[in-house]
Protein backbone atom coordinates (compact mmCIF):
# COMPACT_ATOMS: atom_id res chain seq x y z
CA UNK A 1 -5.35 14.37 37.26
CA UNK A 2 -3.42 13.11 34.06
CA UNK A 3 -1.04 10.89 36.16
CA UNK A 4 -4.62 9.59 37.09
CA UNK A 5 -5.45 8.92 33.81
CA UNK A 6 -1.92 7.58 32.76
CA UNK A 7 -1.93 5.02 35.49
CA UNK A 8 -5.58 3.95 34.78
CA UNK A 9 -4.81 3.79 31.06
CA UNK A 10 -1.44 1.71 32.29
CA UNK A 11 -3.26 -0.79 34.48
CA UNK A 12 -5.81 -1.23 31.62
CA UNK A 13 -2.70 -2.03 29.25
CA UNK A 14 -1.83 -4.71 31.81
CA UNK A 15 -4.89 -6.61 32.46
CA UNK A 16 -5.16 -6.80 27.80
CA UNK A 17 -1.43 -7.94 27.53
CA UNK A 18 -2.63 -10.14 30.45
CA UNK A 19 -5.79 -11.60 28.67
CA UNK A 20 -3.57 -11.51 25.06
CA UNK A 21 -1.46 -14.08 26.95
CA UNK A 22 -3.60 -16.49 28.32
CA UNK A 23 -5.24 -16.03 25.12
CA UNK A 24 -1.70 -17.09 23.31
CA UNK A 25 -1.22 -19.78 25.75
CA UNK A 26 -4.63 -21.81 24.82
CA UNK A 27 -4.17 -21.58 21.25
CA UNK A 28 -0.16 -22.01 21.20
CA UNK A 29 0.16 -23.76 24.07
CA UNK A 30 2.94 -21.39 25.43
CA UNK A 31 3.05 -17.37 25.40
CA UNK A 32 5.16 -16.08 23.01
CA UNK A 33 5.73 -12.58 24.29
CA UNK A 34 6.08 -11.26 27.69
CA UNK A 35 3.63 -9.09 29.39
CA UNK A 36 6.26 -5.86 28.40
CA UNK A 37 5.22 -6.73 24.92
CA UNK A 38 8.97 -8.23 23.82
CA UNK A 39 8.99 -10.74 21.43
CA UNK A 40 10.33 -14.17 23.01
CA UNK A 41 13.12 -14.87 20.24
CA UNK A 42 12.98 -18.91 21.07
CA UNK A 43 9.44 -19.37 20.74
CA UNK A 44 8.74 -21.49 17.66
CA UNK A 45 7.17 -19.68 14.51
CA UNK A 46 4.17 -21.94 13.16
CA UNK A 47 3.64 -21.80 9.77
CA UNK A 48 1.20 -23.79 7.62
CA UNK A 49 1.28 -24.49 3.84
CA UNK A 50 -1.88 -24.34 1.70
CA UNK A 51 -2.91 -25.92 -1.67
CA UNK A 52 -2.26 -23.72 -4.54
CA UNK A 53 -5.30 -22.03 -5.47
CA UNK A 54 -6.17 -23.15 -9.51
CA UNK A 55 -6.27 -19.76 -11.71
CA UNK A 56 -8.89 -19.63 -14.69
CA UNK A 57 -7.38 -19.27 -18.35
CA UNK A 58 -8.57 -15.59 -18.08
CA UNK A 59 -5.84 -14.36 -16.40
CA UNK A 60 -3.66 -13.96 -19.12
CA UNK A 61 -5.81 -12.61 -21.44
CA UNK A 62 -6.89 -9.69 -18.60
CA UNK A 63 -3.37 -9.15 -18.41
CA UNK A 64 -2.96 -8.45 -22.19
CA UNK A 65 -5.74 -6.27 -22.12
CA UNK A 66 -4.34 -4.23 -19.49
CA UNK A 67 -1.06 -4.10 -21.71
CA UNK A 68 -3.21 -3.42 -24.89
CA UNK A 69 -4.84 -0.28 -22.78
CA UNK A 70 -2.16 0.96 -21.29
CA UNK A 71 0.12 1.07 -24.56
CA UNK A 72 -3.45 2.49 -26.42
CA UNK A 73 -3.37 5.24 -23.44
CA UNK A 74 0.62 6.20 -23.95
CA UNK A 75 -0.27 6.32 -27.90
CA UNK A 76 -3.03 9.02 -26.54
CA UNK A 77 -0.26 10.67 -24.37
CA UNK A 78 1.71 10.88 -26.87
CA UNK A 79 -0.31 12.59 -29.45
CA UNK A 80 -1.64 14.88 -26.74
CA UNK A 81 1.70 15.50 -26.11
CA UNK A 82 2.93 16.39 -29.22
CA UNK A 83 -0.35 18.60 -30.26
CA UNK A 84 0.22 20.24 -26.83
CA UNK A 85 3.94 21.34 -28.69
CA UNK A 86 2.22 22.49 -32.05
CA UNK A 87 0.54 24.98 -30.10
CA UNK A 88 2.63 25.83 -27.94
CA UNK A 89 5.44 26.57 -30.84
CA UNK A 90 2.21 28.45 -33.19
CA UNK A 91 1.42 30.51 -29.57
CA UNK A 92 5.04 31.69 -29.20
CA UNK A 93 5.00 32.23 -32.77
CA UNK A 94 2.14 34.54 -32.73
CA UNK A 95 3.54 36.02 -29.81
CA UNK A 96 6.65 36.79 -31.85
CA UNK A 97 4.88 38.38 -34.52
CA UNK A 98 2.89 40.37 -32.20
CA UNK A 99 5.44 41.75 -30.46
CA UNK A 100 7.73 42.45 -33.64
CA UNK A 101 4.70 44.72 -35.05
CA UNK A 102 5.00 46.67 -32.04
């Protein structure tokens, strides 16, 4: 029953790679793979330029507001950061004082 399937699910592959060829053909003109699905290494690559698209004056002002935020959000790191020490060094010192009264 799965060989069923398989070969079903095979001839299906076919008849796409088939229709993905004559499909190729009418818009390249030729096929540029084979039905196995290899790439044909001498079949010509089109590529197409396009104009430039013009950027607004905005850009680099978004950009230095990203900078601006992200250099704002370090400067909160780093405070965090170093109030995150201060209590961790006044925790282990209460700790030490706890522990030397017992």
């Amino acid at each position: 029953m799965i060989q069923r399937e398989n070969i079903e699910l095979h001839k299906k592959i076919n008849l796409l790679l088939e229709e993905n060829a004559k499909l190729q053909k009418k818009v390249y003109g030729h096929v540029t793979s084979t039905i196995n699905n290899e790439r044909n290494l001498n079949a010509p690559i089109n590529l197409e330029l396009s104009q430039p698209q013009h950027q607004k004056n905005e850009a680099p002002e978004v950009v230095e507001l990203g900078f601006r935020h992200a250099a704002m959000t370090l400067a909160q790191g780093t405070q965090a950061n170093t109030l995150f020490r201060q209590a961790s060094m006044t925790l282990a010192q209460g700790t030490m004082a706890t522990n030397t009264l017992f």
